[in-house]
C-alpha atoms as a PDB file:
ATOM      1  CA  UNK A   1      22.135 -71.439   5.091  1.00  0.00           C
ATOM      2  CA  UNK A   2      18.392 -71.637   4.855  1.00  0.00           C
ATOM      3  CA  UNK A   3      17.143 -70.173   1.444  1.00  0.00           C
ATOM      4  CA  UNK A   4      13.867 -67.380   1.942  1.00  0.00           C
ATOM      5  CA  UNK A   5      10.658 -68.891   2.391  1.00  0.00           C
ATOM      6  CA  UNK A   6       9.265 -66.119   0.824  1.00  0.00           C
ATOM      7  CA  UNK A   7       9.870 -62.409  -0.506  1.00  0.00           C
ATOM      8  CA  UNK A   8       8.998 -60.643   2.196  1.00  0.00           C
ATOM      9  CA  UNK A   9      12.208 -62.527   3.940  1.00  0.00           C
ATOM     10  CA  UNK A  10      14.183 -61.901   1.194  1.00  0.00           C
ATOM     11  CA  UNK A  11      13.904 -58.674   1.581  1.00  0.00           C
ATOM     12  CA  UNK A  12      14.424 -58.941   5.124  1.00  0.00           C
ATOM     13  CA  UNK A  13      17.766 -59.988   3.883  1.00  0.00           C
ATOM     14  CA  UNK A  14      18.655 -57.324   1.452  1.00  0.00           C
ATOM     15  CA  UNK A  15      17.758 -54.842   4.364  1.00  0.00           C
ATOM     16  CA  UNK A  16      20.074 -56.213   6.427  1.00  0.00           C
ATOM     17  CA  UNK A  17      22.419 -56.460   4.303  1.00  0.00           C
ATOM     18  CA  UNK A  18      22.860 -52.778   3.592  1.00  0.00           C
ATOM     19  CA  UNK A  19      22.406 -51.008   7.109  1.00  0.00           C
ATOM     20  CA  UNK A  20      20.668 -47.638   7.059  1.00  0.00           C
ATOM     21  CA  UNK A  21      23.961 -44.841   7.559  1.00  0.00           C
ATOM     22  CA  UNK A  22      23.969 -41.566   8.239  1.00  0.00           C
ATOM     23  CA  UNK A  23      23.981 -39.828   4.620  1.00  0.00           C
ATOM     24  CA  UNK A  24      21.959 -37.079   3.527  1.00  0.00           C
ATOM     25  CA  UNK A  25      21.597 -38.490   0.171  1.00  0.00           C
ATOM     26  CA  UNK A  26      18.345 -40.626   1.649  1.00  0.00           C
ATOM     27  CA  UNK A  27      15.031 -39.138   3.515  1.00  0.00           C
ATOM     28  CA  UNK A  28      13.443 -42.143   3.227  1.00  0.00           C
ATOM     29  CA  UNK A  29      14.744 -45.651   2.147  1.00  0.00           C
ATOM     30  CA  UNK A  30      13.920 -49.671   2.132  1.00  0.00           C
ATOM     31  CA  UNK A  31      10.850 -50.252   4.229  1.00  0.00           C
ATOM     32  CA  UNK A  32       7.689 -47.911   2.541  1.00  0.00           C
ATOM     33  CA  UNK A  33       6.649 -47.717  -0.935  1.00  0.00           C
ATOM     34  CA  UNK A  34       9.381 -45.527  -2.662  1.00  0.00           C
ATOM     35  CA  UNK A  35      11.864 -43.811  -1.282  1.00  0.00           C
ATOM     36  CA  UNK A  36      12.785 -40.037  -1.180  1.00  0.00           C
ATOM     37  CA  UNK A  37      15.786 -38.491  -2.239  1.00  0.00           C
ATOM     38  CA  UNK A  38      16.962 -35.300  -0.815  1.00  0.00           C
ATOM     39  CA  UNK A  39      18.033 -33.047  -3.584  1.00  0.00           C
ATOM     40  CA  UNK A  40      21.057 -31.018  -3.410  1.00  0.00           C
ATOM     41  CA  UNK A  41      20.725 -27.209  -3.906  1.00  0.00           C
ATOM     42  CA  UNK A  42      22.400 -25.946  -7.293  1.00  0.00           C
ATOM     43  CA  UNK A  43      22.933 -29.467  -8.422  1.00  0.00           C
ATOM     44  CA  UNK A  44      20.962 -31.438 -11.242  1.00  0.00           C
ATOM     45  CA  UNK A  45      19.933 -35.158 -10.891  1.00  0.00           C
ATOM     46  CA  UNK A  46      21.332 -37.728 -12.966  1.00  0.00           C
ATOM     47  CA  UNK A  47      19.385 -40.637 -13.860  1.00  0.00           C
ATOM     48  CA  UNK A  48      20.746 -43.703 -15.508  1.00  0.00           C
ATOM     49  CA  UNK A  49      19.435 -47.500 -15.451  1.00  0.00           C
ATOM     50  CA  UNK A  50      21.390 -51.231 -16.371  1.00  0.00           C
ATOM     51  CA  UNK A  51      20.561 -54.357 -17.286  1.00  0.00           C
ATOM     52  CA  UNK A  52      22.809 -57.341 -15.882  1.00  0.00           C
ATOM     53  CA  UNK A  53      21.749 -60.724 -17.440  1.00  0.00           C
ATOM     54  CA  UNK A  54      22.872 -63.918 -16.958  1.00  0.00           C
ATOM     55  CA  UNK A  55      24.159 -65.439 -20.365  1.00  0.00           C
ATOM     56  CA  UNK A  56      24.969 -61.894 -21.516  1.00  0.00           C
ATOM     57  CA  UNK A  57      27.016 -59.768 -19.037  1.00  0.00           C
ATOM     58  CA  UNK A  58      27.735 -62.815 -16.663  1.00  0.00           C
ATOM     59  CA  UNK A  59      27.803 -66.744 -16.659  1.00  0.00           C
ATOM     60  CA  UNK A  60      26.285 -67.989 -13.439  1.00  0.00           C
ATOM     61  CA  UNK A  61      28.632 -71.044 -13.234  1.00  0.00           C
ATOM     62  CA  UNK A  62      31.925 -69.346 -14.513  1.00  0.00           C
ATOM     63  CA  UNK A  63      31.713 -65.804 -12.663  1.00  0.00           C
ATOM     64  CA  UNK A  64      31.931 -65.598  -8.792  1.00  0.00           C
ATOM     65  CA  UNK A  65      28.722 -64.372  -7.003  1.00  0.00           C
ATOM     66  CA  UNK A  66      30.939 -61.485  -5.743  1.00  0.00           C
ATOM     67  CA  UNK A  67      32.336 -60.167  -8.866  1.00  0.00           C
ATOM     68  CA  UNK A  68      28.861 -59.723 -10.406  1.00  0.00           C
ATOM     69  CA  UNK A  69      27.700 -58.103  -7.488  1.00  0.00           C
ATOM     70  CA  UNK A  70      30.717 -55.837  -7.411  1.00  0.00           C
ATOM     71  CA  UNK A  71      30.170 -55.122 -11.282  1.00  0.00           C
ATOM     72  CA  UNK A  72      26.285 -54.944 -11.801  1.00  0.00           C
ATOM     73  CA  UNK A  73      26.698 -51.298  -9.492  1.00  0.00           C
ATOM     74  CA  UNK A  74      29.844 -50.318 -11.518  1.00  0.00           C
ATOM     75  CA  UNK A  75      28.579 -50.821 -14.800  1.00  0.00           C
ATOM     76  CA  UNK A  76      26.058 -48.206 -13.700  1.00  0.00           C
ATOM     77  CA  UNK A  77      28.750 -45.850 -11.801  1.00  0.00           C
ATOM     78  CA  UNK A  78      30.293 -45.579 -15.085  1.00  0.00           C
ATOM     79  CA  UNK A  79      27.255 -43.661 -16.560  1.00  0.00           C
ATOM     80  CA  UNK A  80      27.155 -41.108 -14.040  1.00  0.00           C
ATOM     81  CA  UNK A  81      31.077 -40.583 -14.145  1.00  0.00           C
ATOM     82  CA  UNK A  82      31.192 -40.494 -17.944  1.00  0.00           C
ATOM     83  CA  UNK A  83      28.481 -37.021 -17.486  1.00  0.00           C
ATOM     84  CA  UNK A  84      31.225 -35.816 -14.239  1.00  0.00           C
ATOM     85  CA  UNK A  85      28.857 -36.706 -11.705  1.00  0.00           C
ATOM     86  CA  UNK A  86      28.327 -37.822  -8.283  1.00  0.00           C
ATOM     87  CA  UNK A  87      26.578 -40.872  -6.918  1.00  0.00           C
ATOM     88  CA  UNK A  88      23.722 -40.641  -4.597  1.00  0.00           C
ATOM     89  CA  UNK A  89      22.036 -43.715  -4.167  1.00  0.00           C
ATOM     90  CA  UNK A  90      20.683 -46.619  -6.266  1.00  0.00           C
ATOM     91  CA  UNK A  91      17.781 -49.438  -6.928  1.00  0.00           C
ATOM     92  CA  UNK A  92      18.135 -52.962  -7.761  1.00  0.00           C
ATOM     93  CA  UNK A  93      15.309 -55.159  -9.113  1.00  0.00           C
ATOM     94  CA  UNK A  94      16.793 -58.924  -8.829  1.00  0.00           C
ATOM     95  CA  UNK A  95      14.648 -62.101 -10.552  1.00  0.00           C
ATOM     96  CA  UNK A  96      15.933 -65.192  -8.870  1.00  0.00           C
ATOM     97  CA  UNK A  97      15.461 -68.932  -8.994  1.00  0.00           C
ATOM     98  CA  UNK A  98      14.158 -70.437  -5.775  1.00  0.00           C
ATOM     99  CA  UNK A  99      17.970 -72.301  -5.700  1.00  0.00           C
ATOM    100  CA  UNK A 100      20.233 -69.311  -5.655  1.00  0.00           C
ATOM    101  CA  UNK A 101      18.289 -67.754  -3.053  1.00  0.00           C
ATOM    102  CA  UNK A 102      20.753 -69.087  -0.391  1.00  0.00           C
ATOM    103  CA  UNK A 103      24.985 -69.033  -0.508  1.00  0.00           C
ATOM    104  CA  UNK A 104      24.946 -67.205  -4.354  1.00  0.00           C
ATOM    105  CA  UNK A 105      22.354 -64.441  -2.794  1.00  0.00           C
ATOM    106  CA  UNK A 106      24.884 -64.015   0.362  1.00  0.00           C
ATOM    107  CA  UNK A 107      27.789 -63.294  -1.721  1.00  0.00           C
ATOM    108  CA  UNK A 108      26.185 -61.238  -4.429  1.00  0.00           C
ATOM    109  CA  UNK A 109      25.086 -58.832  -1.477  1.00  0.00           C
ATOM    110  CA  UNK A 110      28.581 -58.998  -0.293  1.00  0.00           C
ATOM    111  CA  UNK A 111      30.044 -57.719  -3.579  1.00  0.00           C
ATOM    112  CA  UNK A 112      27.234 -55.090  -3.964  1.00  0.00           C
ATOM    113  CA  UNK A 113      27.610 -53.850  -0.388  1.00  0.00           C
ATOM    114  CA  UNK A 114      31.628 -53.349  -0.851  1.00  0.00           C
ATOM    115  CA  UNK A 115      30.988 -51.790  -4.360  1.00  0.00           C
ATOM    116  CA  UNK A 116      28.656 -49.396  -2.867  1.00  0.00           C
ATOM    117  CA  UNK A 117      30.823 -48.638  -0.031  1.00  0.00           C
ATOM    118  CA  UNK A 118      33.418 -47.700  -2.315  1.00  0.00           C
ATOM    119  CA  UNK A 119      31.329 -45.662  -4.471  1.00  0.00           C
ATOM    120  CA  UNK A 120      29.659 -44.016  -1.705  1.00  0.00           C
ATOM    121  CA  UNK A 121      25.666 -44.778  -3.167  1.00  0.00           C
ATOM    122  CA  UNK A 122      23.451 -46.550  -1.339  1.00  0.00           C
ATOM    123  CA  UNK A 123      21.199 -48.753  -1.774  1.00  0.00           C
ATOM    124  CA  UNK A 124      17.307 -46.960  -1.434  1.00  0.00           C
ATOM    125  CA  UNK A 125      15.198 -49.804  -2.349  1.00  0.00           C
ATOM    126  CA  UNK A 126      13.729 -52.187  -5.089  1.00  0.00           C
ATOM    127  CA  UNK A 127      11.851 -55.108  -6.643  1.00  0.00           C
ATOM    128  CA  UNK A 128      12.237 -58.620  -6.449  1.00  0.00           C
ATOM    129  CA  UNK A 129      10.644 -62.083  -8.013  1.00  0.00           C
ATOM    130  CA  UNK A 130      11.367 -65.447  -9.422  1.00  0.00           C
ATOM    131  CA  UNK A 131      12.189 -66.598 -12.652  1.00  0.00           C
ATOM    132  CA  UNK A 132      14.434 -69.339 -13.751  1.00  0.00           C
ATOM    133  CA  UNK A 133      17.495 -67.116 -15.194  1.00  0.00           C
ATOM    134  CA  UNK A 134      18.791 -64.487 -12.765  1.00  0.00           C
ATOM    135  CA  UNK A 135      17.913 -61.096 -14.092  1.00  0.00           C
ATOM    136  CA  UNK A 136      19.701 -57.553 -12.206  1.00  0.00           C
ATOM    137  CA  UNK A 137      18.855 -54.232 -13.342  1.00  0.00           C
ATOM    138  CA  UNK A 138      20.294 -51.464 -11.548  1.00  0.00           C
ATOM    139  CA  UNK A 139      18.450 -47.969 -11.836  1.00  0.00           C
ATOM    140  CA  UNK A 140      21.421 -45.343 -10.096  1.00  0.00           C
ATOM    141  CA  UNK A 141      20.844 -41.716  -8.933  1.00  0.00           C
ATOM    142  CA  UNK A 142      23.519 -38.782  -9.122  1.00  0.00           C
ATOM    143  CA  UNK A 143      24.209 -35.157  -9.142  1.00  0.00           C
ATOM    144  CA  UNK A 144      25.988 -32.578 -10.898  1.00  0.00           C
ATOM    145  CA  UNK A 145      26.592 -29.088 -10.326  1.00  0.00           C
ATOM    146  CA  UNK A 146      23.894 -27.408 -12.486  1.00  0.00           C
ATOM    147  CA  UNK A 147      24.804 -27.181 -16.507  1.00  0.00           C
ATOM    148  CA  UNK A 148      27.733 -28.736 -15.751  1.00  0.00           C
ATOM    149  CA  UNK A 149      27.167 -32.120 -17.181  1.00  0.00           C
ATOM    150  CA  UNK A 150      29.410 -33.541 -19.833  1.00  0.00           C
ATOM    151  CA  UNK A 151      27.821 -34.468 -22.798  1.00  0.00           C
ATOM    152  CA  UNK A 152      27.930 -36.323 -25.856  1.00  0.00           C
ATOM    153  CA  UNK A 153      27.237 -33.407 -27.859  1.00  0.00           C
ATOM    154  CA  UNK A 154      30.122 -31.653 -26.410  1.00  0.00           C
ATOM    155  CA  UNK A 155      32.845 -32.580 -28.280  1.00  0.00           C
ATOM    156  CA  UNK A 156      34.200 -29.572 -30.570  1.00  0.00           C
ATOM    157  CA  UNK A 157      36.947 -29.598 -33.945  1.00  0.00           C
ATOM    158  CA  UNK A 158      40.523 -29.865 -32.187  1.00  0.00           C
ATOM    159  CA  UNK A 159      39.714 -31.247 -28.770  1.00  0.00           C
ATOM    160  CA  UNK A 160      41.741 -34.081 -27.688  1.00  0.00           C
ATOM    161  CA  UNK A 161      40.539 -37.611 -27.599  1.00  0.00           C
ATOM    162  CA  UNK A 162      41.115 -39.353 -24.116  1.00  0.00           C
ATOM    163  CA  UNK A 163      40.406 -42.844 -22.669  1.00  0.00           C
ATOM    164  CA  UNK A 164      41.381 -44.431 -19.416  1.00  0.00           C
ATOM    165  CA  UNK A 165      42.769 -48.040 -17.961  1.00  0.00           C
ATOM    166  CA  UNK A 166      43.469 -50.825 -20.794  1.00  0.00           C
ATOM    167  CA  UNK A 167      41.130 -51.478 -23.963  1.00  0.00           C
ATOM    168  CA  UNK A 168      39.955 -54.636 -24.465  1.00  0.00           C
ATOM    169  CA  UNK A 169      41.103 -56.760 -21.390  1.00  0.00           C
ATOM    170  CA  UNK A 170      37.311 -58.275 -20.496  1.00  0.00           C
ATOM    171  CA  UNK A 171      36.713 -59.092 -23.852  1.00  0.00           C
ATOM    172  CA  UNK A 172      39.867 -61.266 -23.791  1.00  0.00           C
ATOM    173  CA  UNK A 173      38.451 -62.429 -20.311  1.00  0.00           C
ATOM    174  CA  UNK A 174      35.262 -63.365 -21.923  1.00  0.00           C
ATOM    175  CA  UNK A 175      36.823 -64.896 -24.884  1.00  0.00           C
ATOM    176  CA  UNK A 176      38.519 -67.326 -22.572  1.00  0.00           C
ATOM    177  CA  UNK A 177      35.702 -68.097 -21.044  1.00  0.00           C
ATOM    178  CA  UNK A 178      33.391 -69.032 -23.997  1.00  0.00           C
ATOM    179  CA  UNK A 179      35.883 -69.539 -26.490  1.00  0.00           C
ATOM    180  CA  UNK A 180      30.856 -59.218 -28.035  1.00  0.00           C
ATOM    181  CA  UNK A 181      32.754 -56.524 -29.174  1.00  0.00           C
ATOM    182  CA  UNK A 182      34.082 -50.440 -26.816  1.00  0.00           C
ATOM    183  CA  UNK A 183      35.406 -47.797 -28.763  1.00  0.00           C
ATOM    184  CA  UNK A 184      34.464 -48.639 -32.238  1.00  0.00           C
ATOM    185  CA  UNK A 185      30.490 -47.881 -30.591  1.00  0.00           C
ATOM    186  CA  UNK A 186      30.873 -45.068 -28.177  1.00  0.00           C
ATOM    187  CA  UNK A 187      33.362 -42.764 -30.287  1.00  0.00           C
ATOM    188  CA  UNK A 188      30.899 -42.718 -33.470  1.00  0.00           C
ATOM    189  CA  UNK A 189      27.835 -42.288 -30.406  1.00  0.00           C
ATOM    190  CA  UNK A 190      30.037 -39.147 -29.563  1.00  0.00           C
ATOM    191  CA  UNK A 191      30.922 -37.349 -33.124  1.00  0.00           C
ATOM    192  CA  UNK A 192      27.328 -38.357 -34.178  1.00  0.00           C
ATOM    193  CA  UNK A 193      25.689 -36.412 -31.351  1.00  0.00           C
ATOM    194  CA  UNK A 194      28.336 -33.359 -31.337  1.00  0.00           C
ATOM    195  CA  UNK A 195      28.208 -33.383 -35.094  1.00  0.00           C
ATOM    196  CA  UNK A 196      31.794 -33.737 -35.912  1.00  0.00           C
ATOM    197  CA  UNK A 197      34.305 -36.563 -36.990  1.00  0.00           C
ATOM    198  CA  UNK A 198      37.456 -37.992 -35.219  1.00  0.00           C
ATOM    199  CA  UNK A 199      40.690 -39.092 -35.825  1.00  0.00           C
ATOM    200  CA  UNK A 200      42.214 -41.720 -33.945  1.00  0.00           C
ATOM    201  CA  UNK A 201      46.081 -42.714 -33.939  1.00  0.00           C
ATOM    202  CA  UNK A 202      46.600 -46.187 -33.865  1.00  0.00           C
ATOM    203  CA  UNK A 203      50.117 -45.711 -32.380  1.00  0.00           C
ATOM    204  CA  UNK A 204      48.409 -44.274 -29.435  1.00  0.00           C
ATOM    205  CA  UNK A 205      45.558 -46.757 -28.470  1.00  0.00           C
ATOM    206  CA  UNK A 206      46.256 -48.406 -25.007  1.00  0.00           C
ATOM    207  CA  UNK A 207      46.336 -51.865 -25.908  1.00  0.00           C
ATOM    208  CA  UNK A 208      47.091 -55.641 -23.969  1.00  0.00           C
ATOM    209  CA  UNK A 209      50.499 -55.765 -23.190  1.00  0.00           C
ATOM    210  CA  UNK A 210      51.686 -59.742 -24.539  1.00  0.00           C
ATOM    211  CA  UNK A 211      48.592 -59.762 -26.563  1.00  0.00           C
ATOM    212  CA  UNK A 212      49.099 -60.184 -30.677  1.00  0.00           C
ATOM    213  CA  UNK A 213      49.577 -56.732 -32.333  1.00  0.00           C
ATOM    214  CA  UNK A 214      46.702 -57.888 -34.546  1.00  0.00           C
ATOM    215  CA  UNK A 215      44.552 -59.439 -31.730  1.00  0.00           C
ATOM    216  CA  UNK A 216      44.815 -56.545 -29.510  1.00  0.00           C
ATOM    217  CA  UNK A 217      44.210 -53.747 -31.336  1.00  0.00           C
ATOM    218  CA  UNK A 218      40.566 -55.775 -32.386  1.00  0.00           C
ATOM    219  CA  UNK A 219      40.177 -56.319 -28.554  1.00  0.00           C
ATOM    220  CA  UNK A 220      40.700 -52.547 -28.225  1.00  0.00           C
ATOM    221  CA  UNK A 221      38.965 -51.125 -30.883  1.00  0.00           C
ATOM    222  CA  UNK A 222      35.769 -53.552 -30.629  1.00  0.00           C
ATOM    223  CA  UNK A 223      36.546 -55.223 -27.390  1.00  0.00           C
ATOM    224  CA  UNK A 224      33.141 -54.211 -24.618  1.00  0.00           C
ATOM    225  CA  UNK A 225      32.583 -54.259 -21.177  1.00  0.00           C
ATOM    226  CA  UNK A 226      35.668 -52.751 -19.782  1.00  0.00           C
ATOM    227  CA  UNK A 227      33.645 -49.290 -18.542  1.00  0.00           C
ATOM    228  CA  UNK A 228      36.554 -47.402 -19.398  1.00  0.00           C
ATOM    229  CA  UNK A 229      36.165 -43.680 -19.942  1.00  0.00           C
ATOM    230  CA  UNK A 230      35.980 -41.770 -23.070  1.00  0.00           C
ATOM    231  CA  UNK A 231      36.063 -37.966 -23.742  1.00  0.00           C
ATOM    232  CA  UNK A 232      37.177 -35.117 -25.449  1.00  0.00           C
ATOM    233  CA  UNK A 233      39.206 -32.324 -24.211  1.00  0.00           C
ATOM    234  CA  UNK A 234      39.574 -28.591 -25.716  1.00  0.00           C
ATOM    235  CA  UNK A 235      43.574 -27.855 -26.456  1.00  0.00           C
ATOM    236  CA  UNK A 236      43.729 -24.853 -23.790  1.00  0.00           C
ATOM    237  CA  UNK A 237      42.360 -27.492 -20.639  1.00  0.00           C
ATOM    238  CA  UNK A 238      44.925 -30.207 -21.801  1.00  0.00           C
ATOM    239  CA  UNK A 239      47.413 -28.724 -19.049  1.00  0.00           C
ATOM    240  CA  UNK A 240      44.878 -29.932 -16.668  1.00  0.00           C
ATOM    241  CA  UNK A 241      44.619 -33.438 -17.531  1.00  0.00           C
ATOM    242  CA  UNK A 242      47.258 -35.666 -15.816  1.00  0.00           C
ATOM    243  CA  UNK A 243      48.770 -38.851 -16.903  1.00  0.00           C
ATOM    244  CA  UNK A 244      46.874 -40.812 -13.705  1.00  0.00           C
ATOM    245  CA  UNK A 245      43.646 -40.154 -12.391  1.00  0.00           C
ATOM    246  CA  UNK A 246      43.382 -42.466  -8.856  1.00  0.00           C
ATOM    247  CA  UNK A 247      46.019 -44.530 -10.259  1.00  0.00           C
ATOM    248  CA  UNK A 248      44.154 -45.426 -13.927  1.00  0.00           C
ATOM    249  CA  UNK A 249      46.237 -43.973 -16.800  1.00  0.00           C
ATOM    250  CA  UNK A 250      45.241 -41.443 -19.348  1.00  0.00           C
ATOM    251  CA  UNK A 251      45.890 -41.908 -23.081  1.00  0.00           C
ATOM    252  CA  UNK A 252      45.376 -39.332 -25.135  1.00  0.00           C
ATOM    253  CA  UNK A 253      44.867 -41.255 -28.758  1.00  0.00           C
ATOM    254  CA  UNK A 254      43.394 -38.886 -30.822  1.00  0.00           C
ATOM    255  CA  UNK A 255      41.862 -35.564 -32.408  1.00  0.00           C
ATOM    256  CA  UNK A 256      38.206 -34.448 -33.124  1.00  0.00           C
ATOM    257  CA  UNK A 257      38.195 -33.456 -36.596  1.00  0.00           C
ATOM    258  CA  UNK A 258      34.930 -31.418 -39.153  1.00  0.00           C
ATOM    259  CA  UNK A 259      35.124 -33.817 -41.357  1.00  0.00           C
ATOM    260  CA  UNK A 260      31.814 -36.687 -39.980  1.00  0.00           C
ATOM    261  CA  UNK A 261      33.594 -39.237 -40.351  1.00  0.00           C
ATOM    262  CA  UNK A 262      36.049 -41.581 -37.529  1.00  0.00           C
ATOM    263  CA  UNK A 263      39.128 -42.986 -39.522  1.00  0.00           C
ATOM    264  CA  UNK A 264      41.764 -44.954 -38.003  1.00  0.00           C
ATOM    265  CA  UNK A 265      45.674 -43.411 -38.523  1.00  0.00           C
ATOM    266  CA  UNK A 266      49.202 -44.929 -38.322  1.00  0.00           C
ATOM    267  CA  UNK A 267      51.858 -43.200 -38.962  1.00  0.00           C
ATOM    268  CA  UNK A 268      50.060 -40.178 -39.919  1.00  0.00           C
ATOM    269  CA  UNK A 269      47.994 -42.127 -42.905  1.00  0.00           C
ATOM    270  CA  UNK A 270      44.616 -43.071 -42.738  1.00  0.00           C
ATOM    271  CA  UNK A 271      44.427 -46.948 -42.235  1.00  0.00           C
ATOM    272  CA  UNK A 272      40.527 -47.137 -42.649  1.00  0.00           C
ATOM    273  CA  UNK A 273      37.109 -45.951 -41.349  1.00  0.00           C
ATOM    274  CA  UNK A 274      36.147 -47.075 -37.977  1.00  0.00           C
ATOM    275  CA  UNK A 275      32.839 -48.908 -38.136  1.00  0.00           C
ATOM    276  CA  UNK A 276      31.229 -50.012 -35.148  1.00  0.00           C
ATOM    277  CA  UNK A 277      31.847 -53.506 -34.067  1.00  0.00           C
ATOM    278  CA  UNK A 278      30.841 -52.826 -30.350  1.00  0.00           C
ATOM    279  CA  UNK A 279      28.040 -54.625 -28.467  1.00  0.00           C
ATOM    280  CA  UNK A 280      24.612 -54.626 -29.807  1.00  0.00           C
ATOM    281  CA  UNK A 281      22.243 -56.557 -28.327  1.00  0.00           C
ATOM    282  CA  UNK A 282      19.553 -55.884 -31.901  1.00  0.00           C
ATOM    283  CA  UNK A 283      22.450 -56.439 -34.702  1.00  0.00           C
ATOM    284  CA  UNK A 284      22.206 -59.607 -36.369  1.00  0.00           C
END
């Protein structure tokens, strides 16, 4: 296949590659300046923006084109499904080196088509340029029925600590790959912004099956990139939560508690303080 001979074909090829439908969530898309988003009555607007880097969240000769397509759009899903909303459409800004421009950009906007398929957002427009690394960032939209959003700052003394799928099982992916560290981040992000501490029972964590006890629970605790849920739930609602949600599992691992602190359990004594080990990009 011919690579672009410039952007404007490119572009051409993004366009084509993601057909104009029939949803309501777009007044205007790819072909004018910006495009306009029709806004949902008695819904707010969810805004919520991802880097994808090659070196850091992919390795261009290790990870199919595909597969980074598919997950560059999911890493960003996750945000909007972590505050209960729903997608509505999406922007990607992609720097490129003149040499993946051909085959790689093909099946990149294969996996990004089927991943927005799936989640039902489409694509409204963009940026693109060159540069010798490949650079995505992903900026998505959603809704959510107004002052209904679930927040950070939500959690409350008693609720129920949930998470879904597997902890740790792209960190051991990654690890076997280069021979970055989930929950030990986003459950102090929580307590911190609700005010409140947590305690989590190490009995209960959903960890690798086959995988070292020792090994696995690290993958799980400090183990990123699996975009796994994480919330809270107050004791009257637990009724409502079921043990599958579209076939991922729900583990319910722990309790918020008053005291501001997030301590590890087994066996019903505290093992040690959970300090965040998760991915960040500024620690040294």
């Amino acid at each position: 296949m011919r690579t672009p001979s410039n952007e404007d074909t490119l572009l051409k090829r993004i366009a084509r590659a993601f057909p104009a439908s029939r949803s309501r969530a777009i007044a205007l898309g790819i072909g004018d300046d910006a495009a306009l988003l029709a806004p949902r009555p008695g819904r707010e607007t969810i805004l919520t923006c991802d880097w994808f880097l090659e070196g850091t969240h992919f390795l261009r000769d290790k990870h199919p084109a595909r597969a980074v397509g598919w997950k560059c759009l999911a890493r960003a899903m996750s945000d909007i499904a972590a505050m209960g909303g729903t997608p509505r459409c999406f922007l990607l800004s992609l720097a490129l080196p003149p040499s993946h421009t051909g085959p790689w950009l093909t099946e990149f906007l294969d996996g990004l088509r089927r991943a927005s398929r799936v989640y039902r957002c489409e694509l409204a427009g963009g940026d693109t340029t060159r540069r010798s690394e490949i650079l995505i960032s992903i900026t998505a939209v959603g809704d959510v029925a107004k002052r209904r959003a679930l927040l950070r700052s939500g959690a409350r003394p008693g609720d129920r600590i949930f998470v879904s799928g597997t902890l740790g099982e792209a960190e051991r992916g990654l690890r076997h790959l280069r021979k970055m560290r989930g929950l030990s981040s986003d459950l102090p992000r929580l307590c911190a912004a609700s005010a409140v501490g947590a305690r989590v029972d190490a009995v209960l964590l959903p960890l690798i099956p086959g995988a070292k006890k020792g090994e696995a629970m690290s993958l799980a605790l400090d183990g990123g990139d699996d975009y796994e849920l994480l919330f809270t739930v107050a004791p009257k609602n637990l009724h409502r939560i079921p043990d599958k949600f579209h076939k991922v599992c729900l583990h319910n691992i722990g309790v918020i508690t008053r005291e501001k602190e997030v301590r590890l359990h087994s066996e019903g004594e505290s093992i040690r303080s959970l300090r965040r080990g998760g991915w960040d990009p500024f620690r040294n």
